[in-house]
C-alpha atoms as a PDB file:
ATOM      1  CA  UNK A   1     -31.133  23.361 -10.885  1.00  0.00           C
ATOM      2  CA  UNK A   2     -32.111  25.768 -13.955  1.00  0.00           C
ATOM      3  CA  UNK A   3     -30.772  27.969 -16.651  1.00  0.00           C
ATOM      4  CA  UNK A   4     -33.354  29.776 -17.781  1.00  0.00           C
ATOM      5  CA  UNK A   5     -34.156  32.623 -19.894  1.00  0.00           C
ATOM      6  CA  UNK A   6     -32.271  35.555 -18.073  1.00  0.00           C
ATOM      7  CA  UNK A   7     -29.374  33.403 -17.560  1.00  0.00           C
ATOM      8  CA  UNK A   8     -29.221  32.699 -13.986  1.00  0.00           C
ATOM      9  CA  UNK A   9     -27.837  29.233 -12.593  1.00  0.00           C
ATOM     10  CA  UNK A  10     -29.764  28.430  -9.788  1.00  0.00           C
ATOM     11  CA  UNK A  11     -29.288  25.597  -7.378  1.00  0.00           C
ATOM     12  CA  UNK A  12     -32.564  25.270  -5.092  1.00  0.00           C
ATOM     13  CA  UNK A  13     -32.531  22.678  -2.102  1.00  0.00           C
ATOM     14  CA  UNK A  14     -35.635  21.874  -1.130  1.00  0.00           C
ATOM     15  CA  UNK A  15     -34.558  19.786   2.328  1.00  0.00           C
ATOM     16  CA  UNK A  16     -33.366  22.867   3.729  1.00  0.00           C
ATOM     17  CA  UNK A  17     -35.505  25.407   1.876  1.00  0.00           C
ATOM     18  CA  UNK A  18     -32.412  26.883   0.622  1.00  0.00           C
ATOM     19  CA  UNK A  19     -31.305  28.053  -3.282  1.00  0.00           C
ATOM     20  CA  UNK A  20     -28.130  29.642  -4.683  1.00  0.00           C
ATOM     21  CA  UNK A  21     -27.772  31.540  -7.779  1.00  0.00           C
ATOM     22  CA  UNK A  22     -25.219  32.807 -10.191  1.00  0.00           C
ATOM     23  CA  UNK A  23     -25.570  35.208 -13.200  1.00  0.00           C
ATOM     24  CA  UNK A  24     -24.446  33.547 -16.559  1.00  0.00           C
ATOM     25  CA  UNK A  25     -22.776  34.430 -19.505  1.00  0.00           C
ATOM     26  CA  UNK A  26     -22.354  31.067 -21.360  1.00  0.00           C
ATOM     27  CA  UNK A  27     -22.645  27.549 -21.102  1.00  0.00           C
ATOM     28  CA  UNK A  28     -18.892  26.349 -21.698  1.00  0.00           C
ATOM     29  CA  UNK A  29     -19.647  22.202 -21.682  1.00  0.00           C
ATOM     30  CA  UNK A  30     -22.289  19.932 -20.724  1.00  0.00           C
ATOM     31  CA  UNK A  31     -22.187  15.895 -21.009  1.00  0.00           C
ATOM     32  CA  UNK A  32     -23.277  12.978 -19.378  1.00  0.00           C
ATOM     33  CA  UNK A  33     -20.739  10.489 -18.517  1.00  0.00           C
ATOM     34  CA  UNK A  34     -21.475   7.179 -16.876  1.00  0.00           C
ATOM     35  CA  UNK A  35     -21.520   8.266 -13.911  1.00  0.00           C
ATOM     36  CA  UNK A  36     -22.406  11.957 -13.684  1.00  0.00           C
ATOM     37  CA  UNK A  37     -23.875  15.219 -15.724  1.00  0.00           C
ATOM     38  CA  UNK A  38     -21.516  17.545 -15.737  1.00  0.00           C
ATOM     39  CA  UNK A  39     -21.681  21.391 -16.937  1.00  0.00           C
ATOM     40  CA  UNK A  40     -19.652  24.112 -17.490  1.00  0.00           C
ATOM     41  CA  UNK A  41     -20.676  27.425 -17.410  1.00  0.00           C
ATOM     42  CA  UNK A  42     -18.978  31.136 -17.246  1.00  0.00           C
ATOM     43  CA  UNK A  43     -20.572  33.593 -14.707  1.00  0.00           C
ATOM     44  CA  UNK A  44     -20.435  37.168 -15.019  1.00  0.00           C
ATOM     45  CA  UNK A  45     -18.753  37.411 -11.570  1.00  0.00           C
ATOM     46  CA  UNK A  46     -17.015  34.109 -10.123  1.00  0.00           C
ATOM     47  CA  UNK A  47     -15.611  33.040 -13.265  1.00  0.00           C
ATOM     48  CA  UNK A  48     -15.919  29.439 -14.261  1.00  0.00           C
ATOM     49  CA  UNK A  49     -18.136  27.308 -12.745  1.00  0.00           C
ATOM     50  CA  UNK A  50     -18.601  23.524 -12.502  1.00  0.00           C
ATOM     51  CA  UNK A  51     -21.782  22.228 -12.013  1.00  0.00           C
ATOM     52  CA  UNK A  52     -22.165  18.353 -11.434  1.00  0.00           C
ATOM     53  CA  UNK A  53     -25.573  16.445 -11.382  1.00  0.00           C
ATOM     54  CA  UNK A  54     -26.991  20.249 -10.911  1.00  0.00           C
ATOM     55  CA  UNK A  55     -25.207  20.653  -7.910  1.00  0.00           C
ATOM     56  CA  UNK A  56     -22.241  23.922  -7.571  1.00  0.00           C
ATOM     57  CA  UNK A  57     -18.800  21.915  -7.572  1.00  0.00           C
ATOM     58  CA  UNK A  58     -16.026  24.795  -7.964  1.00  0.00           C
ATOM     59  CA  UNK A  59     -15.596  28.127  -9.134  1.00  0.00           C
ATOM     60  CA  UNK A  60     -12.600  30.079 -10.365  1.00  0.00           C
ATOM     61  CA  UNK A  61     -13.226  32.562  -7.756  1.00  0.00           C
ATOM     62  CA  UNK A  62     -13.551  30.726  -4.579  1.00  0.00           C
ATOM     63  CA  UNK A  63     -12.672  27.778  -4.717  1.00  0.00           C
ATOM     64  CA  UNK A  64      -8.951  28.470  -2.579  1.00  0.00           C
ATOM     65  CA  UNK A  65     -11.323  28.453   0.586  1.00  0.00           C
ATOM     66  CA  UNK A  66     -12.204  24.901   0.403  1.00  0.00           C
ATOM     67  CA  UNK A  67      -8.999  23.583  -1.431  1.00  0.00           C
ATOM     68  CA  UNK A  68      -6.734  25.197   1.039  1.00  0.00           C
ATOM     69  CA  UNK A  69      -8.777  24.228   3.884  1.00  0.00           C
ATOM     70  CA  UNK A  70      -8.839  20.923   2.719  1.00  0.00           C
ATOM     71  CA  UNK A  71      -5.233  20.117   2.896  1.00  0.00           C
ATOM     72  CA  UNK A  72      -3.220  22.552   4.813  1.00  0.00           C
ATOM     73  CA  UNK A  73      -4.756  21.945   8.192  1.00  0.00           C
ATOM     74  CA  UNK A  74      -4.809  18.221   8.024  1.00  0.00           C
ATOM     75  CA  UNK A  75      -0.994  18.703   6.757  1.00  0.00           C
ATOM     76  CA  UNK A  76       0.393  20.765   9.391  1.00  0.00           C
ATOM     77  CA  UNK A  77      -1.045  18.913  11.933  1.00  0.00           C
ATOM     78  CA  UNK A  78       0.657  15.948  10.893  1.00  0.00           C
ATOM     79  CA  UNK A  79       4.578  15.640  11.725  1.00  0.00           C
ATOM     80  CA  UNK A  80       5.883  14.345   8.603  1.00  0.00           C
ATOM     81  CA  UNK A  81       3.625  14.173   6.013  1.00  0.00           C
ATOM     82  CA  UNK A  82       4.764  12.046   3.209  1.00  0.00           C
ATOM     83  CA  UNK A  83       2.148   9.405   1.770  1.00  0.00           C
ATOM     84  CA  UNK A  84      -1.126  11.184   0.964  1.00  0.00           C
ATOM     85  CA  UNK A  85      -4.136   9.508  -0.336  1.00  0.00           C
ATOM     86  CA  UNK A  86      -7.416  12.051  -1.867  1.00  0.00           C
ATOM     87  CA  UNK A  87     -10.295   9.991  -2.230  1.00  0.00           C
ATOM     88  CA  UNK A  88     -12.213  12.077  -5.197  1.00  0.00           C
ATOM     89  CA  UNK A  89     -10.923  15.579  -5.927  1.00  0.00           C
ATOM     90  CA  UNK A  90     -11.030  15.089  -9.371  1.00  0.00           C
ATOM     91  CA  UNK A  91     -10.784  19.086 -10.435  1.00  0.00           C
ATOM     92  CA  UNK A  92      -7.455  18.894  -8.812  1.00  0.00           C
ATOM     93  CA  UNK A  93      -7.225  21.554  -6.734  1.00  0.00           C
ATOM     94  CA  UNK A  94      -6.396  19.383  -3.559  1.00  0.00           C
ATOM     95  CA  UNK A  95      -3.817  17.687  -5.220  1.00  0.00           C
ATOM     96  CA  UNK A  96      -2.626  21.210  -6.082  1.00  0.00           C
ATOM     97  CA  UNK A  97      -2.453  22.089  -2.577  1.00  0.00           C
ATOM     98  CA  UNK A  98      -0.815  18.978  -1.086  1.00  0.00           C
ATOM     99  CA  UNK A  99       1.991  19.492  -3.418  1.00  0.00           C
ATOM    100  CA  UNK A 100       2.791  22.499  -2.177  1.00  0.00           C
ATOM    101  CA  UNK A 101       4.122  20.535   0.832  1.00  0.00           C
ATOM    102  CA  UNK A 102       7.922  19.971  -0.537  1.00  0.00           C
ATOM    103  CA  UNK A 103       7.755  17.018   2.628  1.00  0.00           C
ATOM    104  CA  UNK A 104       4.936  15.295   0.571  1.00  0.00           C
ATOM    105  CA  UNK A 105       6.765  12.219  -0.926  1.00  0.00           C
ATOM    106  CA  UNK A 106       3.588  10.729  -2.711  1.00  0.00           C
ATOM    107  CA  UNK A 107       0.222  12.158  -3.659  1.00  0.00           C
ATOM    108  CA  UNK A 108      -2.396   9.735  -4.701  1.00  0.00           C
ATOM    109  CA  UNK A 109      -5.839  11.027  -6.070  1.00  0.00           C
ATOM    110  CA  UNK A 110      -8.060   8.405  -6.910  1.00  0.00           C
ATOM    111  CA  UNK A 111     -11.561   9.604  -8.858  1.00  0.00           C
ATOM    112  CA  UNK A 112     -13.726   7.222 -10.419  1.00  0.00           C
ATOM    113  CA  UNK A 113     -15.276   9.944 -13.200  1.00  0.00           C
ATOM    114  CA  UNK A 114     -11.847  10.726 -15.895  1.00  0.00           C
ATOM    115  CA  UNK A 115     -14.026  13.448 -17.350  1.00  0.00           C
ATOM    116  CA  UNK A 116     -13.930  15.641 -14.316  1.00  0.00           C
ATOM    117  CA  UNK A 117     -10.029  15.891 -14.564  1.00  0.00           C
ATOM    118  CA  UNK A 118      -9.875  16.077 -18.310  1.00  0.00           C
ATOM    119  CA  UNK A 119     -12.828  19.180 -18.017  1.00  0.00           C
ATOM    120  CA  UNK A 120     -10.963  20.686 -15.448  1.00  0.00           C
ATOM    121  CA  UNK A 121      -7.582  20.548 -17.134  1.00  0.00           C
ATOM    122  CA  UNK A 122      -9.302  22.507 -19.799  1.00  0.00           C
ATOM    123  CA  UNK A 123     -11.633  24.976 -17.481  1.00  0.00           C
ATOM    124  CA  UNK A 124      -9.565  25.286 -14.794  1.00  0.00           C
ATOM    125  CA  UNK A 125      -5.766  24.469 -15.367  1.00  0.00           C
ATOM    126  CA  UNK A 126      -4.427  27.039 -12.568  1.00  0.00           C
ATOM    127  CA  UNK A 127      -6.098  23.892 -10.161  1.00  0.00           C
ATOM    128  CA  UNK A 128      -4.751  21.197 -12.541  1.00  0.00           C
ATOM    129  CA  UNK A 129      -1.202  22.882 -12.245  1.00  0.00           C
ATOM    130  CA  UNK A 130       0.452  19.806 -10.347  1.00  0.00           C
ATOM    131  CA  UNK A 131      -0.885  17.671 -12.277  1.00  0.00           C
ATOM    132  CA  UNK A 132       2.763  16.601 -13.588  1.00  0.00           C
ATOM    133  CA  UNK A 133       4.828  17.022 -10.485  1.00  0.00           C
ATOM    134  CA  UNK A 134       6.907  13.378 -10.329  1.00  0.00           C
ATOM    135  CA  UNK A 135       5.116  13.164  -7.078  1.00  0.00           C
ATOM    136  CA  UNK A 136       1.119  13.328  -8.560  1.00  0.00           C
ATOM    137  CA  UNK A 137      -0.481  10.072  -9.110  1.00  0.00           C
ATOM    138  CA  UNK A 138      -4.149  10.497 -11.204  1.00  0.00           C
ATOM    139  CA  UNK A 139      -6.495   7.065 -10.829  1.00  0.00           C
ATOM    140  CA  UNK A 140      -9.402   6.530 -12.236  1.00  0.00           C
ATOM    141  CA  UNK A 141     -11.485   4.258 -10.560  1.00  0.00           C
ATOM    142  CA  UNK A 142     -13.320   3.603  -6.971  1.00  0.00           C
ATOM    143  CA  UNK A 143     -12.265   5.283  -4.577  1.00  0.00           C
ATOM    144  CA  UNK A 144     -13.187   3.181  -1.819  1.00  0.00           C
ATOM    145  CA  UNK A 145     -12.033  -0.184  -2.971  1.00  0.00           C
ATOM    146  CA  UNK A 146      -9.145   1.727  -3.201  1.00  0.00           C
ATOM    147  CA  UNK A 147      -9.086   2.259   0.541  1.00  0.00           C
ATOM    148  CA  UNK A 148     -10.499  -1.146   1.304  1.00  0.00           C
ATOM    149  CA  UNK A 149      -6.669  -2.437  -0.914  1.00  0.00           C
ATOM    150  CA  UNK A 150      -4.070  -0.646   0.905  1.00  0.00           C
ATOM    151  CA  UNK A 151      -2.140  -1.935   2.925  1.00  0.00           C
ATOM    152  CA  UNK A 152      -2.003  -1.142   6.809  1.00  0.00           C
ATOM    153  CA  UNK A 153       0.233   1.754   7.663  1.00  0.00           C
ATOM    154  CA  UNK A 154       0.963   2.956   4.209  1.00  0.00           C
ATOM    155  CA  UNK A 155      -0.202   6.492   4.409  1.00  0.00           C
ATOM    156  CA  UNK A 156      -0.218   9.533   6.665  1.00  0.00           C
ATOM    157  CA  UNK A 157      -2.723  11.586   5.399  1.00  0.00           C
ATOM    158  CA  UNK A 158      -6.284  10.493   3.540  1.00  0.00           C
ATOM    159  CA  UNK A 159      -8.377  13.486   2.353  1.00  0.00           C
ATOM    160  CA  UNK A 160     -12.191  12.504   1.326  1.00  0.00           C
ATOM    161  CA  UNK A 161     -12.504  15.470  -1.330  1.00  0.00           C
ATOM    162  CA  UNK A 162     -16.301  14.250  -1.803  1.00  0.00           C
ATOM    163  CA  UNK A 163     -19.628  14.425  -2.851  1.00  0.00           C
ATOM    164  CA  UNK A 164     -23.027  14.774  -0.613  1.00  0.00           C
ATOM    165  CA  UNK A 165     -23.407  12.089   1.892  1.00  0.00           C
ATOM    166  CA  UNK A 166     -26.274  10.552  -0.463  1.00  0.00           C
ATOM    167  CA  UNK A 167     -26.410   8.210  -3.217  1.00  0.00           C
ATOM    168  CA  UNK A 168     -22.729   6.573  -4.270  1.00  0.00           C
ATOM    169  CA  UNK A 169     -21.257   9.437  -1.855  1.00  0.00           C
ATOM    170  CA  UNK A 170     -22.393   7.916   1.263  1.00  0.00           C
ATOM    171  CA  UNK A 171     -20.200   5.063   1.653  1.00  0.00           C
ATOM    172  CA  UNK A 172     -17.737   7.454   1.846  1.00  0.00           C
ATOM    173  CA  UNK A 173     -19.337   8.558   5.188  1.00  0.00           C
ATOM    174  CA  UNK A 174     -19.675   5.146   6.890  1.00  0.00           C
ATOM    175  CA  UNK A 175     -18.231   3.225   9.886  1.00  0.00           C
ATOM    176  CA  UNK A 176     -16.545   0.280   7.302  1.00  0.00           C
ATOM    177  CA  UNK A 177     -15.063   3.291   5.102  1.00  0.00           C
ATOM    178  CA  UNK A 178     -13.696   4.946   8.494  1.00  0.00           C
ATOM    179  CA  UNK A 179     -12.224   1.579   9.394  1.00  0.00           C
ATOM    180  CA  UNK A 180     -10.406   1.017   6.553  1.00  0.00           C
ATOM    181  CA  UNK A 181      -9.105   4.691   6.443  1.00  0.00           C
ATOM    182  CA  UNK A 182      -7.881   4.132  10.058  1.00  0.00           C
ATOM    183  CA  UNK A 183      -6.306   0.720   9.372  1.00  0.00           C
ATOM    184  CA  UNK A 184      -4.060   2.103   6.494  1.00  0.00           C
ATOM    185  CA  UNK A 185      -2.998   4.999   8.238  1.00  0.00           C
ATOM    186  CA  UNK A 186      -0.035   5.222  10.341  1.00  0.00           C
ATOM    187  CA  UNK A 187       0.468   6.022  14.032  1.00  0.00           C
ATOM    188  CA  UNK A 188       0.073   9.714  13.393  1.00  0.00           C
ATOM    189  CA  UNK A 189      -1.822   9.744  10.529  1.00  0.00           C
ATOM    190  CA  UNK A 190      -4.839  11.802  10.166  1.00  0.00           C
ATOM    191  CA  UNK A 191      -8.275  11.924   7.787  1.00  0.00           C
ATOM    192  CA  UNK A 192      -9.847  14.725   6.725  1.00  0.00           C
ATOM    193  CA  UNK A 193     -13.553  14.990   4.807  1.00  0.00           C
ATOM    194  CA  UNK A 194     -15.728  17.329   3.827  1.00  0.00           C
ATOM    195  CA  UNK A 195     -18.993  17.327   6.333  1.00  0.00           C
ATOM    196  CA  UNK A 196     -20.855  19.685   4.862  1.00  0.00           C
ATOM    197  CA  UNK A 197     -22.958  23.009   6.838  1.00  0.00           C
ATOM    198  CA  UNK A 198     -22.443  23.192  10.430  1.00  0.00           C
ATOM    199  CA  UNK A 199     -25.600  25.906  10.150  1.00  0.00           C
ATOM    200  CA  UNK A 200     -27.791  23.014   7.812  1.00  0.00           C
ATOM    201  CA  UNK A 201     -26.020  19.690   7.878  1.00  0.00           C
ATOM    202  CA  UNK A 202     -25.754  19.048  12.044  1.00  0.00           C
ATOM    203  CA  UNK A 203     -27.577  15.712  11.947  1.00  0.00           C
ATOM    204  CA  UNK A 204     -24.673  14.707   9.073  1.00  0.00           C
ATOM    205  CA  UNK A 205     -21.919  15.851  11.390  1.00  0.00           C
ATOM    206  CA  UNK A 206     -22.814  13.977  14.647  1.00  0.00           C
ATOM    207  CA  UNK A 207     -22.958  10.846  12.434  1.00  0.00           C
ATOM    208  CA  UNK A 208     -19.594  11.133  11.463  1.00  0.00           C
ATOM    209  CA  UNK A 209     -18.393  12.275  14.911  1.00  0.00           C
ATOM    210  CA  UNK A 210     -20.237   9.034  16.147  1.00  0.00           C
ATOM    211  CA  UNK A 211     -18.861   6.625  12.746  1.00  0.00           C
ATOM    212  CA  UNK A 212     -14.936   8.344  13.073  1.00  0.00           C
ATOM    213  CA  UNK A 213     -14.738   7.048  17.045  1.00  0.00           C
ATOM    214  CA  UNK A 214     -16.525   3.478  16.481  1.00  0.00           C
ATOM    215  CA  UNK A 215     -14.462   2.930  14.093  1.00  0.00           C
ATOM    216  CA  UNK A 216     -10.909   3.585  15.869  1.00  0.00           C
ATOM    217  CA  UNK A 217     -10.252   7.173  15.992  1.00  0.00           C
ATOM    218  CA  UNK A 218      -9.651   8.456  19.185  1.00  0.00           C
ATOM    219  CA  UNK A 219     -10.025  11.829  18.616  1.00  0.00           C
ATOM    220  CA  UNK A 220     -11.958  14.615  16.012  1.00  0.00           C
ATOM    221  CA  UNK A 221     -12.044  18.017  15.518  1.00  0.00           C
ATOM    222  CA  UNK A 222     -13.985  20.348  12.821  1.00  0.00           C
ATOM    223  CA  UNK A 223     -12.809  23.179  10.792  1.00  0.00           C
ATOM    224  CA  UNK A 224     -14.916  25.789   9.937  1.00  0.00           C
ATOM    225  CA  UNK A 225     -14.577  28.414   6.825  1.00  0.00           C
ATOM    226  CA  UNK A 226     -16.635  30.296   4.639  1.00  0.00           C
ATOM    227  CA  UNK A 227     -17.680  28.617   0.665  1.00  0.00           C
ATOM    228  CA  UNK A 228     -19.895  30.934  -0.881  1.00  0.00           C
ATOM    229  CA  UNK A 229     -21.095  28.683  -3.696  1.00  0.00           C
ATOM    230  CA  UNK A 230     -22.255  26.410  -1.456  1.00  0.00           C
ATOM    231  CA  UNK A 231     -25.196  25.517   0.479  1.00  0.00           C
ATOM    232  CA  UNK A 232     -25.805  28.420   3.349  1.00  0.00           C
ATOM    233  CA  UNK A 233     -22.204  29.583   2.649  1.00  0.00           C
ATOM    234  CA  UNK A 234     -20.571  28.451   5.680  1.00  0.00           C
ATOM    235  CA  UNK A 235     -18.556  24.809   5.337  1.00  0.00           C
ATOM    236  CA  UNK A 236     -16.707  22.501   7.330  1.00  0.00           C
ATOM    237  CA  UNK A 237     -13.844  19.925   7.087  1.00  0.00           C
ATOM    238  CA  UNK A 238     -13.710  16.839   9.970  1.00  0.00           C
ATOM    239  CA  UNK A 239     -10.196  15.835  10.957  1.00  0.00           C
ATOM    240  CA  UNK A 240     -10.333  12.362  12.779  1.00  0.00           C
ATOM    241  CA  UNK A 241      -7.037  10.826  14.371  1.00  0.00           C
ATOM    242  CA  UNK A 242      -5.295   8.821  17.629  1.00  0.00           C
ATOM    243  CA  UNK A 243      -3.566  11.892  18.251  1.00  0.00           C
ATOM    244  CA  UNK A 244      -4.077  16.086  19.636  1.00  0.00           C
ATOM    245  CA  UNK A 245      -5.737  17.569  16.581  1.00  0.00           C
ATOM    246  CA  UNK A 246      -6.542  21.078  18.469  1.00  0.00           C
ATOM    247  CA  UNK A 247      -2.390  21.572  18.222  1.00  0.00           C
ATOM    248  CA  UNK A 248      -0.341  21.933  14.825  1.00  0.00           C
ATOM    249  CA  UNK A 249       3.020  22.870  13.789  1.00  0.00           C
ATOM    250  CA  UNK A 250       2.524  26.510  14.019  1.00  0.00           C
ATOM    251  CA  UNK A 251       5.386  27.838  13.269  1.00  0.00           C
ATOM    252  CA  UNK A 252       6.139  25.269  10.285  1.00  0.00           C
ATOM    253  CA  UNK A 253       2.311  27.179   9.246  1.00  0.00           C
ATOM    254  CA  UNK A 254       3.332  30.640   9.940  1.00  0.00           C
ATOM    255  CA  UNK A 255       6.665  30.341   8.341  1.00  0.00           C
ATOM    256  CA  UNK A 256       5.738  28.026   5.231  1.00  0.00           C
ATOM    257  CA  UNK A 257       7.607  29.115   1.885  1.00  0.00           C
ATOM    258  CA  UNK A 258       4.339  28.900  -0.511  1.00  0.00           C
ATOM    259  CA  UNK A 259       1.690  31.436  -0.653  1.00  0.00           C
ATOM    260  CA  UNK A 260      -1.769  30.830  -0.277  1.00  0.00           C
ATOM    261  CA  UNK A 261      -4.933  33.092  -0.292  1.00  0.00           C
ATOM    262  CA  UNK A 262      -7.141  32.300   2.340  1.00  0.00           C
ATOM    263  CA  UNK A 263      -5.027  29.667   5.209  1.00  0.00           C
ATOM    264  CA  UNK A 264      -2.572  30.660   7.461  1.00  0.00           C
ATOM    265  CA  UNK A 265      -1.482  29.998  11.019  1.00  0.00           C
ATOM    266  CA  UNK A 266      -4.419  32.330  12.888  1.00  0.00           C
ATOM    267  CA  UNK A 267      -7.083  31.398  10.202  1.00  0.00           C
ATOM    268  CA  UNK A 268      -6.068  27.645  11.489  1.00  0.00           C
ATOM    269  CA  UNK A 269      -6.411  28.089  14.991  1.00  0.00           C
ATOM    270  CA  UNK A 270      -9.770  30.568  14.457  1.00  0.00           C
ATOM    271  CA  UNK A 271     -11.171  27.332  12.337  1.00  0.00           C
ATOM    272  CA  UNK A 272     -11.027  25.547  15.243  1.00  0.00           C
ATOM    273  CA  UNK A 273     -12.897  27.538  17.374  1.00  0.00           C
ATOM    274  CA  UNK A 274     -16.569  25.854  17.967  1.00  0.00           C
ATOM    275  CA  UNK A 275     -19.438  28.136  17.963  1.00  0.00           C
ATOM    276  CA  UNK A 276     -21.762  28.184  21.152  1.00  0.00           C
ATOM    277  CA  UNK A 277     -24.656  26.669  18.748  1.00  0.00           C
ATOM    278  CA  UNK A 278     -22.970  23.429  18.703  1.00  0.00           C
ATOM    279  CA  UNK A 279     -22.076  22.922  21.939  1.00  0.00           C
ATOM    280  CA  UNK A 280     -25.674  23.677  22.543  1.00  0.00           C
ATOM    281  CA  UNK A 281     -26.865  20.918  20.469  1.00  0.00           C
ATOM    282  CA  UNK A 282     -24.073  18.645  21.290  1.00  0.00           C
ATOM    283  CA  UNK A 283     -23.712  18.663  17.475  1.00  0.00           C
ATOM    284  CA  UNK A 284     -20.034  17.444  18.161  1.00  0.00           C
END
């Protein structure tokens, strides 16, 4: 990562020979926490942007892709949503999204790093708008003890709003973490994560196809959308479950009383769709 002189942000991957770059007008915030660097920073054209260990987290401009991609699939596929755990997430947006669901009951969101949610409270309160629904519970500590504590059957949905599959993150992408996920969820229930660039990260997504069926679930299916800010531009959440993931409760999606800017019922079933690439490499 750099901020240099002309006041360009530039994230630069050298494993995939990649870089993204954003025009600056300030830096907003920057501290180390114990666990993390994190920066602030407005950009002359996608608003605020958070920047954690130099790596793009969210922007006030796209971030609705991912946070609505996140959550609304996972939900509607689901038959009664009402116990949701999000492992991470800490700027909130997911939680935003999940409440939207008037069936959610419950809403964990368990984040080790406090400072995230604080920052983002202050940089970004349209995502930390839920944040005081009677529903909304905020934790602040690990995320996957958490998971490895609750008790079988006790949720429906588990979102893994994460990190990178390396360093601390990659527990979060193992066959004990998918074990434990799939012991506390219920009959129907369903986990969703992050899994990073079908066009870059294809190696990380047959790993999780191969983790998410050792370790109980039956079935998977991966969601593809556009996220500008992040590596290649092109993103993907997993769904894993004992159940038809491929089918949802369309009309529930195309009829649903809250608004959202990027997910409906055909972007759903288009997300679905798998591209003739990874069929070719039997990515999944």
């Amino acid at each position: 990562m750099s901020f240099d002189t002309t006041n360009w942000f530039t994230e630069a991957i050298d494993e995939t020979g990649t870089a993204f770059s954003l025009k600056l007008k300030s830096r907003l915030h920057e501290e180390q926490t114990p666990y993390q660097k994190i920066e602030i920073f407005d950009t002359e054209t996608f608003g605020k942007l958070m920047v954690i260990d130099g790596c793009t987290m969210v922007s006030s401009r796209d971030n609705f892709l991912y946070h609505e991609m996140m959550t609304h699939p996972a939900l509607y596929t689901h038959p009664s949503p009402r116990r949701v755990l999000i492992i991470g997430g800490g700027d909130c947006g997911t939680l935003h999204e999940v409440l939207k669901h008037p069936e959610v009951k419950q809403a964990q969101q368990v984040d080790i790093d406090e400072r995230v949610t604080r920052l983002s409270e202050k940089y970004f309160p349209e995502l930390c708008a839920s944040n005081r629904d009677p529903r909304a519970e905020l934790h602040f500590t690990d995320g996957i003890k958490w998971v490895r504590e609750a008790a079988d059957d006790s949720l429906d949905v588990i979102i893994v709003d994460s990190t990178d599959p390396v360093g601390p993150g990659e527990v979060l992408f193992s066959e004990e973490f998918y074990r434990h996920c799939r012991r506390a969820l219920g009959e129907h229930g369903i986990l969703v994560q992050q899994s990073e660039s079908p066009l870059l990260h294809q190696d990380i997504l047959r790993n999780m196809y191969q983790r998410m069926q050792a370790a109980g679930f039956a079935q998977q299916a991966t969601l593809n959308f556009p996220q500008p800010i992040y590596p290649s531009g092109w993103w993907s959440a997993t769904l894993a479950g004992n159940t038809e993931l491929r089918s949802f409760r369309e009309q529930d999606a195309a009829q649903k009383a809250f608004s959202c800017d990027y997910y409906n019922a055909e972007i759903h079933k288009g997300a679905l769709a798998v591209p003739e690439f990874m069929k070719k490499a039997d990515t999944i």
